[in-house]
PDB file of N, CA and C in Angstrom:
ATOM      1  N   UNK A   1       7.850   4.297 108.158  1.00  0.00           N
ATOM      2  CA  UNK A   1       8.259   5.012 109.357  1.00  0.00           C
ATOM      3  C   UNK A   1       8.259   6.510 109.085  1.00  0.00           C
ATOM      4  N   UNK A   2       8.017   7.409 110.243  1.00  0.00           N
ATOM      5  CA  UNK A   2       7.894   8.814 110.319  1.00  0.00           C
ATOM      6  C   UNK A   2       9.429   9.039 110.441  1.00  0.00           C
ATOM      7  N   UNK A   3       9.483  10.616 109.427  1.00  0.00           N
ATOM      8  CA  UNK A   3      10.869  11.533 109.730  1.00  0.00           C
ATOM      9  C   UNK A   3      10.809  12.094 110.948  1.00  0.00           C
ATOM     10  N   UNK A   4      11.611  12.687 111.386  1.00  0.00           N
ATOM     11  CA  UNK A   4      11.683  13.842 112.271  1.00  0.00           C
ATOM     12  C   UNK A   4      11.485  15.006 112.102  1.00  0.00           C
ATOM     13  N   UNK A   5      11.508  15.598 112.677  1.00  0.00           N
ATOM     14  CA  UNK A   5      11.075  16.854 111.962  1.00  0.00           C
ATOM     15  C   UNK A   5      12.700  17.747 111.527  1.00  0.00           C
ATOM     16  N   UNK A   6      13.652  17.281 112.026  1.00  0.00           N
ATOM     17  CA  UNK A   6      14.679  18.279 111.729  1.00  0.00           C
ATOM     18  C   UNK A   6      15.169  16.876 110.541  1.00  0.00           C
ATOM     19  N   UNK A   7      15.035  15.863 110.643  1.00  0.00           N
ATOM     20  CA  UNK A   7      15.568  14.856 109.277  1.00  0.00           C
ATOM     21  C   UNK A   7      14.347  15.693 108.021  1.00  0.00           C
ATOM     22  N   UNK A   8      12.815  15.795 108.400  1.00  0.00           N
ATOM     23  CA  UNK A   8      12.183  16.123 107.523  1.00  0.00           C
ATOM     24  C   UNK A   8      12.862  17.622 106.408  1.00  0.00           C
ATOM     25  N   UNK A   9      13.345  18.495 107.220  1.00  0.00           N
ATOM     26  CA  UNK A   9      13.702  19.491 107.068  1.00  0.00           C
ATOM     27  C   UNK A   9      14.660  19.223 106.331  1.00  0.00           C
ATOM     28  N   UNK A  10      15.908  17.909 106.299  1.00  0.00           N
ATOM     29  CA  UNK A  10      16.920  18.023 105.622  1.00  0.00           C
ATOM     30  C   UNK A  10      16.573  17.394 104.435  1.00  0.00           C
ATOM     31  N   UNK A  11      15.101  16.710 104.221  1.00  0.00           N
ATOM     32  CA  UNK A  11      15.083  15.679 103.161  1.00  0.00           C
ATOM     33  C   UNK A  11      14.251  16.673 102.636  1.00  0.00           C
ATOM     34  N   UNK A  12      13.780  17.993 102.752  1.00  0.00           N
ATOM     35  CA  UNK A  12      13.300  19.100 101.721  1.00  0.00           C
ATOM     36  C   UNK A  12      14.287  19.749 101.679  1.00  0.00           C
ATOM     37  N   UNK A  13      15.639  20.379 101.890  1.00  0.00           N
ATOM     38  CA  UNK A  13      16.425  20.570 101.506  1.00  0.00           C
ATOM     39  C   UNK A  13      16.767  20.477 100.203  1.00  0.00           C
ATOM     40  N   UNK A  14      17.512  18.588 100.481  1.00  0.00           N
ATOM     41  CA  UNK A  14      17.781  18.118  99.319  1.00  0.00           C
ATOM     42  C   UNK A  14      16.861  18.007  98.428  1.00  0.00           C
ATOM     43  N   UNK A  15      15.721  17.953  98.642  1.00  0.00           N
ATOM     44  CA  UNK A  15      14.963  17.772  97.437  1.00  0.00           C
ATOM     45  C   UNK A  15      15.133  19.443  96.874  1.00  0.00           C
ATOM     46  N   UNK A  16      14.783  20.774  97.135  1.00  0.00           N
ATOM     47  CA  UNK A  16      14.828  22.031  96.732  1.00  0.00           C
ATOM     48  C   UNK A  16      16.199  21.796  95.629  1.00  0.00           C
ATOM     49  N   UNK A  17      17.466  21.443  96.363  1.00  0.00           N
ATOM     50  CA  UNK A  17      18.379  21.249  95.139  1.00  0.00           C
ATOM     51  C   UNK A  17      18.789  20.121  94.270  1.00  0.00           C
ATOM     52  N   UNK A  18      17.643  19.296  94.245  1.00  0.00           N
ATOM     53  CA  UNK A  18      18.004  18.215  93.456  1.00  0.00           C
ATOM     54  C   UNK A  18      16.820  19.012  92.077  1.00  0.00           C
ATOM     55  N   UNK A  19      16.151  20.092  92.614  1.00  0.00           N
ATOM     56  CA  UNK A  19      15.174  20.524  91.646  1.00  0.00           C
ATOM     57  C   UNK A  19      15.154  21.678  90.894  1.00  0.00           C
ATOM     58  N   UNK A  20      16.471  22.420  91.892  1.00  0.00           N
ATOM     59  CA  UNK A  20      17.440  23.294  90.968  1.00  0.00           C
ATOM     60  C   UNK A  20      18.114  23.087  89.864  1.00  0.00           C
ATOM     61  N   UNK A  21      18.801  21.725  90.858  1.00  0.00           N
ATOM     62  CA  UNK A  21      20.175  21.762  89.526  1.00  0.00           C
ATOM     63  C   UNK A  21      19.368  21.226  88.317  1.00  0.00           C
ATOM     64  N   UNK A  22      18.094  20.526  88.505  1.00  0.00           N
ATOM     65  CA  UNK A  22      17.306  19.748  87.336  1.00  0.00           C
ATOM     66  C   UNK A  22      17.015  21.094  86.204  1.00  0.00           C
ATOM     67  N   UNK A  23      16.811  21.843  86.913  1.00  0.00           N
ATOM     68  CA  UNK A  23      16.465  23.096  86.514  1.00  0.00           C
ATOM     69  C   UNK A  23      17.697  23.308  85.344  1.00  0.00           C
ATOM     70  N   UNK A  24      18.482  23.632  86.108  1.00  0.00           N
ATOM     71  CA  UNK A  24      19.776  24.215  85.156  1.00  0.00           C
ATOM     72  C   UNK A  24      20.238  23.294  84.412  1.00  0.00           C
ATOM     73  N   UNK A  25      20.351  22.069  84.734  1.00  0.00           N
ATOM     74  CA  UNK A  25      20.601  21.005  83.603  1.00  0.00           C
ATOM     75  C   UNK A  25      19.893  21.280  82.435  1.00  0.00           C
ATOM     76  N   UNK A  26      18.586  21.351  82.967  1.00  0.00           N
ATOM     77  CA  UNK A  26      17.823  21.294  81.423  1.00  0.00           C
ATOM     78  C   UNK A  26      17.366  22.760  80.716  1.00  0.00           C
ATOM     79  N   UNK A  27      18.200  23.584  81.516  1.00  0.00           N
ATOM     80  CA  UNK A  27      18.263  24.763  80.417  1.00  0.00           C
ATOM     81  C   UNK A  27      19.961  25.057  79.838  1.00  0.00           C
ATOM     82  N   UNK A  28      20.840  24.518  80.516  1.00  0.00           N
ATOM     83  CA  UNK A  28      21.924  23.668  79.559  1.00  0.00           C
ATOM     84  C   UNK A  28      21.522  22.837  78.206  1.00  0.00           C
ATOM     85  N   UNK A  29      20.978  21.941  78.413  1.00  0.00           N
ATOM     86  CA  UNK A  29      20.846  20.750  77.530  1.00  0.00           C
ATOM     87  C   UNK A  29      19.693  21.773  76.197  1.00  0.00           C
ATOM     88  N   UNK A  30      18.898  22.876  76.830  1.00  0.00           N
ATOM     89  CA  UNK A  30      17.870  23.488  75.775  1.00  0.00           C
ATOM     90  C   UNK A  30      19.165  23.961  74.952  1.00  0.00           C
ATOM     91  N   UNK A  31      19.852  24.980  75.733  1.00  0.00           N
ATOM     92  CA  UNK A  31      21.256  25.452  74.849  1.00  0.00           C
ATOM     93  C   UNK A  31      22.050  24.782  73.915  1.00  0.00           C
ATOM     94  N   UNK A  32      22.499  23.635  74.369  1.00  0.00           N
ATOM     95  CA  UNK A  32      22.948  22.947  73.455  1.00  0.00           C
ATOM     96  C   UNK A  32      22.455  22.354  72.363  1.00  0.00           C
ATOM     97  N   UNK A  33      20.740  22.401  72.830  1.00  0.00           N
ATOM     98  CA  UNK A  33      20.250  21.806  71.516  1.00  0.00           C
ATOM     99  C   UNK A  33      19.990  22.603  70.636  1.00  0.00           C
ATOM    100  N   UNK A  34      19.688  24.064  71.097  1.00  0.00           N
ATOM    101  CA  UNK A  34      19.781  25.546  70.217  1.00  0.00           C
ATOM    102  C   UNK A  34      20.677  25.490  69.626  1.00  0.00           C
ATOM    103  N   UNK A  35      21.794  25.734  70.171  1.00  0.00           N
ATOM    104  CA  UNK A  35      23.304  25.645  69.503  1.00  0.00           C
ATOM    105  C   UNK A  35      22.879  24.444  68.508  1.00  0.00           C
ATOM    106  N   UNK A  36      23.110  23.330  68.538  1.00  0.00           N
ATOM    107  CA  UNK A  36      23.340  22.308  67.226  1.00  0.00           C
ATOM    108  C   UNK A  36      22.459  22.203  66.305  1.00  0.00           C
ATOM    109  N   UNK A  37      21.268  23.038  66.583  1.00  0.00           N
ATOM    110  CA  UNK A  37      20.287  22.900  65.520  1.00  0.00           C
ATOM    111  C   UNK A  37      19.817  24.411  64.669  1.00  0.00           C
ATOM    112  N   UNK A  38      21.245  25.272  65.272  1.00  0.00           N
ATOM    113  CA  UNK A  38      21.579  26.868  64.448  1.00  0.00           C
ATOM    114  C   UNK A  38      21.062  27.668  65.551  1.00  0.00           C
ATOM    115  N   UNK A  39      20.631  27.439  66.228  1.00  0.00           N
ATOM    116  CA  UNK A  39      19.327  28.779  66.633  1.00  0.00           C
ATOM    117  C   UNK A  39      19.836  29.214  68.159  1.00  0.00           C
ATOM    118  N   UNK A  40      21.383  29.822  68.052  1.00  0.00           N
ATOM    119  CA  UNK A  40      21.617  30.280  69.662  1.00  0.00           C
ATOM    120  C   UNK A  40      21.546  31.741  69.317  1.00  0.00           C
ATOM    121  N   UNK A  41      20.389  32.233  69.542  1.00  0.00           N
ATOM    122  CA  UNK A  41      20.228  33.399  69.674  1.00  0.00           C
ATOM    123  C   UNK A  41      20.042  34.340  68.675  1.00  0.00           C
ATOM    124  N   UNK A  42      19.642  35.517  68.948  1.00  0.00           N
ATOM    125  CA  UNK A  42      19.994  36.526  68.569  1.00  0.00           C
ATOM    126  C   UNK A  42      20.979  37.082  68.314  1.00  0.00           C
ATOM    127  N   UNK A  43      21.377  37.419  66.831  1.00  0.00           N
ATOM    128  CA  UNK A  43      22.552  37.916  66.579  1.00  0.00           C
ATOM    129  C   UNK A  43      23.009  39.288  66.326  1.00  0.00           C
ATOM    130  N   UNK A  44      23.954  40.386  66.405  1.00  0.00           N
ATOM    131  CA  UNK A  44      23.844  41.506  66.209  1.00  0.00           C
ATOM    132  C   UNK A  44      25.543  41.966  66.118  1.00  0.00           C
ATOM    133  N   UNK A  45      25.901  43.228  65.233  1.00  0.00           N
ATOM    134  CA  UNK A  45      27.036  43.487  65.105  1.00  0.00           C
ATOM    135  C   UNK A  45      27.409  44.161  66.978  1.00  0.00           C
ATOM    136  N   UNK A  46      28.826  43.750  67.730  1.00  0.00           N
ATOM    137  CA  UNK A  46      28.919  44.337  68.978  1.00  0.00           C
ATOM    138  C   UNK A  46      30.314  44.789  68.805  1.00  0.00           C
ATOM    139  N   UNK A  47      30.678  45.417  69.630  1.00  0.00           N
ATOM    140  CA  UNK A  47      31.693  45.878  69.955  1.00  0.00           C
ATOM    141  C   UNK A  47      32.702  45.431  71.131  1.00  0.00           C
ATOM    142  N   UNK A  48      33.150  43.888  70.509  1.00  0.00           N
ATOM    143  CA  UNK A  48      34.054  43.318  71.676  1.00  0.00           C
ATOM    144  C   UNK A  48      35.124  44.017  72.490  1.00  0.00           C
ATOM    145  N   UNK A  49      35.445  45.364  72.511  1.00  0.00           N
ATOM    146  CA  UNK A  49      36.446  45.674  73.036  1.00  0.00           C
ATOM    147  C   UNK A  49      35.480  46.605  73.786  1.00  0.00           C
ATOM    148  N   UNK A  50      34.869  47.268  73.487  1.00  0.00           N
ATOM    149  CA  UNK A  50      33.590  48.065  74.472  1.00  0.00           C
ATOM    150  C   UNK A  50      32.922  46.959  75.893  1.00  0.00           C
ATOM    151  N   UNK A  51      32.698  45.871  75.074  1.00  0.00           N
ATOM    152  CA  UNK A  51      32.241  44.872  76.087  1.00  0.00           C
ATOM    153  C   UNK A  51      33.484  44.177  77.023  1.00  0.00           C
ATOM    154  N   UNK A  52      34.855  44.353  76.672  1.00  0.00           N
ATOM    155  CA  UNK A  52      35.796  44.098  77.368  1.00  0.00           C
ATOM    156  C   UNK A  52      35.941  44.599  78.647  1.00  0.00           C
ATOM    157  N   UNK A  53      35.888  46.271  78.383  1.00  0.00           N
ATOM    158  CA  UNK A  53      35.659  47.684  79.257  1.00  0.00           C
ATOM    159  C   UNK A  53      34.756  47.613  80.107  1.00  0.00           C
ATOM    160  N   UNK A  54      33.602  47.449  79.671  1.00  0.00           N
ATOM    161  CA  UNK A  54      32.528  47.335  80.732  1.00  0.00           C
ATOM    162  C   UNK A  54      32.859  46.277  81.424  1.00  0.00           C
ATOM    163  N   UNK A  55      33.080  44.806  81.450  1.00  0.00           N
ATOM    164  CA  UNK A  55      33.392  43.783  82.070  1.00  0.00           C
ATOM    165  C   UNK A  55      34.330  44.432  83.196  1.00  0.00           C
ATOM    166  N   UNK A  56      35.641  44.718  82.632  1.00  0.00           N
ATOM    167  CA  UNK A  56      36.705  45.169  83.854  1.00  0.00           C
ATOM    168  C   UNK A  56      36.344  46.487  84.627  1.00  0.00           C
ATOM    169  N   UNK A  57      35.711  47.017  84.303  1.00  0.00           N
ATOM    170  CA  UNK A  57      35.290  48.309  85.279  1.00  0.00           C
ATOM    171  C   UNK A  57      34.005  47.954  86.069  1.00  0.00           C
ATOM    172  N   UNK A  58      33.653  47.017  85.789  1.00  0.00           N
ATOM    173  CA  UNK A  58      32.824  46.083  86.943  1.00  0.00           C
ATOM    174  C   UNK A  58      33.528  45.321  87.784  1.00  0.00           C
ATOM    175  N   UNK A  59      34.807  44.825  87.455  1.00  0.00           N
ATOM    176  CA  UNK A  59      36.318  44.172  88.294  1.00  0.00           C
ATOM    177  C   UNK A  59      36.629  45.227  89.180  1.00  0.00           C
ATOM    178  N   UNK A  60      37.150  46.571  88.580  1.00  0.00           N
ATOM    179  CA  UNK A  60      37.298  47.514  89.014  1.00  0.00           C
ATOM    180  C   UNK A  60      37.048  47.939  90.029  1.00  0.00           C
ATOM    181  N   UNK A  61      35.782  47.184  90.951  1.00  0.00           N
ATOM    182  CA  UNK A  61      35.227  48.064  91.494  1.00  0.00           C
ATOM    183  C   UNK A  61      34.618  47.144  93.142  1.00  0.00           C
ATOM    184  N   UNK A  62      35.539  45.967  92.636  1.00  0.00           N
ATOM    185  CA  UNK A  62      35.451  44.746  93.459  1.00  0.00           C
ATOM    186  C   UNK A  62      36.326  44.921  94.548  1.00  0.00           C
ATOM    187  N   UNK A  63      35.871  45.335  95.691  1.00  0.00           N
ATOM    188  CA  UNK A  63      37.157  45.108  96.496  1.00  0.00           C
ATOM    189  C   UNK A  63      38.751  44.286  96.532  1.00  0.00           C
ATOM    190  N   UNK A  64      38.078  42.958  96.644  1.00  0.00           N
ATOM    191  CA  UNK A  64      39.332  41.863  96.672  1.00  0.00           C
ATOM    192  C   UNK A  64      40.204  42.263  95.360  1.00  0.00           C
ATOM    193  N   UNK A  65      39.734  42.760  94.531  1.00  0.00           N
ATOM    194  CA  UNK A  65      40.924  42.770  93.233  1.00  0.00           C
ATOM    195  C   UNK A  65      41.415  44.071  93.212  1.00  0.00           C
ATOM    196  N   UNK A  66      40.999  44.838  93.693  1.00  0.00           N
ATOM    197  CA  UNK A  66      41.173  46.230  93.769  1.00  0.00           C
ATOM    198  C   UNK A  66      42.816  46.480  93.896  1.00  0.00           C
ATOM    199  N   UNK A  67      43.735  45.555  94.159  1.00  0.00           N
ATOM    200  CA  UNK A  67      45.009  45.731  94.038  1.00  0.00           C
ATOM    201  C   UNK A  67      45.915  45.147  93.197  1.00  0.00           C
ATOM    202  N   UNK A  68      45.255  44.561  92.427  1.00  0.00           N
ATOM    203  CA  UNK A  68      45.699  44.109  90.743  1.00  0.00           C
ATOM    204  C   UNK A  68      45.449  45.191  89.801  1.00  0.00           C
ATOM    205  N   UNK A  69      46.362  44.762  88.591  1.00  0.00           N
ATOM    206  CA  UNK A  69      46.156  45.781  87.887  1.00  0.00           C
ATOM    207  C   UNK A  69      45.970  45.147  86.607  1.00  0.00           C
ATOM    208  N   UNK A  70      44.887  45.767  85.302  1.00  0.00           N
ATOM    209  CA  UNK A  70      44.368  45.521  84.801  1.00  0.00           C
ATOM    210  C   UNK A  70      44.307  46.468  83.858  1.00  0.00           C
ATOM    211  N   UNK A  71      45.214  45.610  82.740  1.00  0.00           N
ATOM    212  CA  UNK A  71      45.417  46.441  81.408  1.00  0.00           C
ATOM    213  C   UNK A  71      44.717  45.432  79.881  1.00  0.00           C
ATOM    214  N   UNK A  72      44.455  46.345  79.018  1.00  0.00           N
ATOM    215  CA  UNK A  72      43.984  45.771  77.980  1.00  0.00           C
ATOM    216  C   UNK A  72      44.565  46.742  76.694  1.00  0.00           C
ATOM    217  N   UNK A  73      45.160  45.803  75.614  1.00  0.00           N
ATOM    218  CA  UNK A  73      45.497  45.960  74.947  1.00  0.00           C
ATOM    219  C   UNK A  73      45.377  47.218  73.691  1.00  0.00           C
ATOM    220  N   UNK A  74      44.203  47.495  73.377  1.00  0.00           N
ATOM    221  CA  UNK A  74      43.414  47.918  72.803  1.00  0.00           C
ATOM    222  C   UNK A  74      42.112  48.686  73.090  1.00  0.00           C
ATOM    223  N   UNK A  75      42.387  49.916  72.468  1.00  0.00           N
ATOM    224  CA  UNK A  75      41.015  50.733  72.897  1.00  0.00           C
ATOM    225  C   UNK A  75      39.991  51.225  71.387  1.00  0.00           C
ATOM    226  N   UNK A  76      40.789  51.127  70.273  1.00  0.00           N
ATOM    227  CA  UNK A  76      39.551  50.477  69.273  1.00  0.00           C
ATOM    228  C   UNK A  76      38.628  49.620  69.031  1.00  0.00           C
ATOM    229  N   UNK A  77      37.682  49.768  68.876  1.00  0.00           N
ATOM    230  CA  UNK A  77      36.477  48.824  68.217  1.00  0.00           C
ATOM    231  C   UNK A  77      37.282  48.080  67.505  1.00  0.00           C
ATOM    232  N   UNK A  78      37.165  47.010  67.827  1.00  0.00           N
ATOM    233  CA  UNK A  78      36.571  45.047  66.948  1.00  0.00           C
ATOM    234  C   UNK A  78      35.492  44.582  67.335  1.00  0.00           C
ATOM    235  N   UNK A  79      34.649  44.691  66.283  1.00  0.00           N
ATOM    236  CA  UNK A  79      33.833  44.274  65.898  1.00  0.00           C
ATOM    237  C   UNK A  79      33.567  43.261  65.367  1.00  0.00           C
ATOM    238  N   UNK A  80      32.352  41.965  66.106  1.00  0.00           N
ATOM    239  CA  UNK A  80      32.385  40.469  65.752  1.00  0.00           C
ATOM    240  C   UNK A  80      30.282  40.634  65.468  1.00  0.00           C
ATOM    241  N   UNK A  81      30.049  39.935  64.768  1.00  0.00           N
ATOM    242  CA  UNK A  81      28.605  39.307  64.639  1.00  0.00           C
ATOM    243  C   UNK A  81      28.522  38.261  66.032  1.00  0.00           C
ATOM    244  N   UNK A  82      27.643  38.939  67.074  1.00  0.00           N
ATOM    245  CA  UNK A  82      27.607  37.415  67.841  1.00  0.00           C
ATOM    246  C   UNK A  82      26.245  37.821  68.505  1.00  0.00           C
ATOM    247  N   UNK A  83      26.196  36.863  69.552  1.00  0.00           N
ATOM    248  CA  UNK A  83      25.075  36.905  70.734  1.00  0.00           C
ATOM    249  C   UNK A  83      25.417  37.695  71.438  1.00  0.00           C
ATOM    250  N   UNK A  84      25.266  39.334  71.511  1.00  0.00           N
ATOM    251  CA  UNK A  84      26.240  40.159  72.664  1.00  0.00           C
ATOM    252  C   UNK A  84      25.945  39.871  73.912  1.00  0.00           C
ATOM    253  N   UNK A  85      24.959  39.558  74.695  1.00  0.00           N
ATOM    254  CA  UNK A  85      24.807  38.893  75.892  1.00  0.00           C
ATOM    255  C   UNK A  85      25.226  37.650  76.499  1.00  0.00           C
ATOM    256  N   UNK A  86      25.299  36.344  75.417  1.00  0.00           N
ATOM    257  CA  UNK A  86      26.345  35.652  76.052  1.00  0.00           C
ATOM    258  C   UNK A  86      27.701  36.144  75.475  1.00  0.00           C
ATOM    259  N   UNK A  87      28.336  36.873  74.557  1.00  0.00           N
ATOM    260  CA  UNK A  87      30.006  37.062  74.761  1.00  0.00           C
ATOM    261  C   UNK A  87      30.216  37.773  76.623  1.00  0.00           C
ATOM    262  N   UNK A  88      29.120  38.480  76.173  1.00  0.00           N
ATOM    263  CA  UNK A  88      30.037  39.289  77.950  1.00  0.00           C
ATOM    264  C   UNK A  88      29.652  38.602  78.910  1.00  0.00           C
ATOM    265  N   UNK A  89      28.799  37.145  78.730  1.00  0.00           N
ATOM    266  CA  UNK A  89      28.924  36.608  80.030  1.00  0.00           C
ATOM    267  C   UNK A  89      30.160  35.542  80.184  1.00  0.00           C
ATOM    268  N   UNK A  90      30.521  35.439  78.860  1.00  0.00           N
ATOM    269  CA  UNK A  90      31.946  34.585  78.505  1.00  0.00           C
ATOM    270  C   UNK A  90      33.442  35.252  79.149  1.00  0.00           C
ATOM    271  N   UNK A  91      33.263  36.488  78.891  1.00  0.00           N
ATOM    272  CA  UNK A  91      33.917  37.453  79.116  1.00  0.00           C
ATOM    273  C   UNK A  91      34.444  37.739  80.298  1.00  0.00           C
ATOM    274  N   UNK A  92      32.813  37.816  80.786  1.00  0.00           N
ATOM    275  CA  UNK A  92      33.166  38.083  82.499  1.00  0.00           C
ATOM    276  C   UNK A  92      33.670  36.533  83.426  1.00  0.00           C
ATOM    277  N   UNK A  93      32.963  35.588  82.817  1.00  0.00           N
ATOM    278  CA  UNK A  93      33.907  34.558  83.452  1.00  0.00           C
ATOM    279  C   UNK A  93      35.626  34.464  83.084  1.00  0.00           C
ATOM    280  N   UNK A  94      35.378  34.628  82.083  1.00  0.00           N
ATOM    281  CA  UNK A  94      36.993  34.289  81.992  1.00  0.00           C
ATOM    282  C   UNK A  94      38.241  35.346  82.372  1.00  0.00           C
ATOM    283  N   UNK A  95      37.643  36.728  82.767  1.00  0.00           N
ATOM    284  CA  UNK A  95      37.955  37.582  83.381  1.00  0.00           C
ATOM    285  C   UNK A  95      38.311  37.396  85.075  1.00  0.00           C
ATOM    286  N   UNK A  96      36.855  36.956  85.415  1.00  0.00           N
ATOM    287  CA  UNK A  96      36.877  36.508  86.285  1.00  0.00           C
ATOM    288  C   UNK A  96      37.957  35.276  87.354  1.00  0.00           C
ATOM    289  N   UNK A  97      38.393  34.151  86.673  1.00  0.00           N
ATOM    290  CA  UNK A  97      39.009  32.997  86.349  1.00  0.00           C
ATOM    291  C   UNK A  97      40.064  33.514  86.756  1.00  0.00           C
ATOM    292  N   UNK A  98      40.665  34.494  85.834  1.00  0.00           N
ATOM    293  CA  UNK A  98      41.476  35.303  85.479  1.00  0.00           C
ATOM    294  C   UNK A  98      42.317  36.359  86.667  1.00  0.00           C
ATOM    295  N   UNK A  99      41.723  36.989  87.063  1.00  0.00           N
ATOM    296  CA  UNK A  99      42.150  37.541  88.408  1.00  0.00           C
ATOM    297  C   UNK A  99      41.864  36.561  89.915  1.00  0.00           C
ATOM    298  N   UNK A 100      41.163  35.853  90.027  1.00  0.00           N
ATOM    299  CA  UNK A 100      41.253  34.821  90.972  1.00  0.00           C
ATOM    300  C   UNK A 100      42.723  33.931  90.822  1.00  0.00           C
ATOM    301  N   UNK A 101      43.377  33.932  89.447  1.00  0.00           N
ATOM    302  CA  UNK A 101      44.516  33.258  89.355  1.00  0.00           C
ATOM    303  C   UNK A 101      46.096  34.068  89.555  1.00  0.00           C
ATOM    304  N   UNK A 102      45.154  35.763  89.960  1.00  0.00           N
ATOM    305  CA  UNK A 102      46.570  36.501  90.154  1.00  0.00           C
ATOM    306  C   UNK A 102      46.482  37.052  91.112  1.00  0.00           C
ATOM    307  N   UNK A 103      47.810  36.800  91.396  1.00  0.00           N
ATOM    308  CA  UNK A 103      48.004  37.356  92.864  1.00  0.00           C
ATOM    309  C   UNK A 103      47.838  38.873  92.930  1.00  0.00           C
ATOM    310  N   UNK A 104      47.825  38.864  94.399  1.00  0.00           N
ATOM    311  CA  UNK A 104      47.597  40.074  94.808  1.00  0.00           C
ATOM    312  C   UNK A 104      48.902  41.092  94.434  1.00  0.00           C
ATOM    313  N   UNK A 105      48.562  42.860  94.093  1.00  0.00           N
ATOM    314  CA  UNK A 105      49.800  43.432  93.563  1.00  0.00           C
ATOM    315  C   UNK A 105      50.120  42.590  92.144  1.00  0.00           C
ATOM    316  N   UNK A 106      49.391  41.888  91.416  1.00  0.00           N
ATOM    317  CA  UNK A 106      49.710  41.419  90.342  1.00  0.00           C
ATOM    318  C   UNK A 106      49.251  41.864  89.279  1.00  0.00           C
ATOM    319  N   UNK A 107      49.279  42.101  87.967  1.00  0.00           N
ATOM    320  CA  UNK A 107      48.711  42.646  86.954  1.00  0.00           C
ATOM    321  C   UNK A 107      48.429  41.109  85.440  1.00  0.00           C
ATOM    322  N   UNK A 108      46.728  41.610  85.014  1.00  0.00           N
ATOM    323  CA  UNK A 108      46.142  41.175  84.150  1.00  0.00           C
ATOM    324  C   UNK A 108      46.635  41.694  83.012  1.00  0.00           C
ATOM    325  N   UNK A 109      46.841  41.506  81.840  1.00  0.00           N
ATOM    326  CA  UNK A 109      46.880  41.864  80.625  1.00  0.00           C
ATOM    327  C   UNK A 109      45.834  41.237  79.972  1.00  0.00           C
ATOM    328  N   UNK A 110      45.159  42.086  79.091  1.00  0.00           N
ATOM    329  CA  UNK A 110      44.000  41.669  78.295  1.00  0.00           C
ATOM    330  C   UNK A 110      44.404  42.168  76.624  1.00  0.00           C
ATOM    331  N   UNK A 111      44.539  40.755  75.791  1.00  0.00           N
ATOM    332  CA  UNK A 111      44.511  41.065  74.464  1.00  0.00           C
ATOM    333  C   UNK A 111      43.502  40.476  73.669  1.00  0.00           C
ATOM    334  N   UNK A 112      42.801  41.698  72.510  1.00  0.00           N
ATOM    335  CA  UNK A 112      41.759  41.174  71.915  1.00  0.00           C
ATOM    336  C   UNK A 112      43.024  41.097  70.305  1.00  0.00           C
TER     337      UNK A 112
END
């Protein structure tokens, strides 16, 4: 039997995101297999508290949070060996997480 044309429309839909998420699954699953077999990345000395800064002054600048307040502990360099591109995407999620869980007029504290 023939679709319709507006059922056709919904059954390419779903197919577009059944071919996304396939997508992202399996560049998950590449990661993890990087990860367990040594090889996540590129490594380099960074400056986790520099990358802290940049993260929140990108918060900073967000409307909706714009009335929280957002302190961090530390304004020296610590310095870690890592993947500096995924720490600050770690970063920014959990930053992220992070002020979505505080209220408004509320304040973040950030300790490295």
């Amino acid at each position: 039997s023939k679709l319709n044309p507006g059922d056709a429309e919904v059954v390419r839909e779903y197919v577009a995101m059944i071919q996304s998420e396939a997508k992202r699954c399996r560049a998950i699953t590449t990661k993890l297999l990087d990860f367990a077999r040594g090889r996540d990345g590129e490594r380099a000395l960074y400056d986790i508290t520099a990358i802290v800064q940049e993260v929140i002054g990108m918060f900073r600048h967000v409307r909706q949070y714009q009335s929280r307040t957002i302190e961090i502990n530390r304004l020296d360099p610590c310095r870690a060996f890592c993947n500096g591109p995924e720490i600050k995407q770690v970063i920014l999620n959990l930053v992220a997480n992070a002020l979505q869980a505080t209220p408004d007029d509320g304040r973040l504290d950030i300790r490295i």
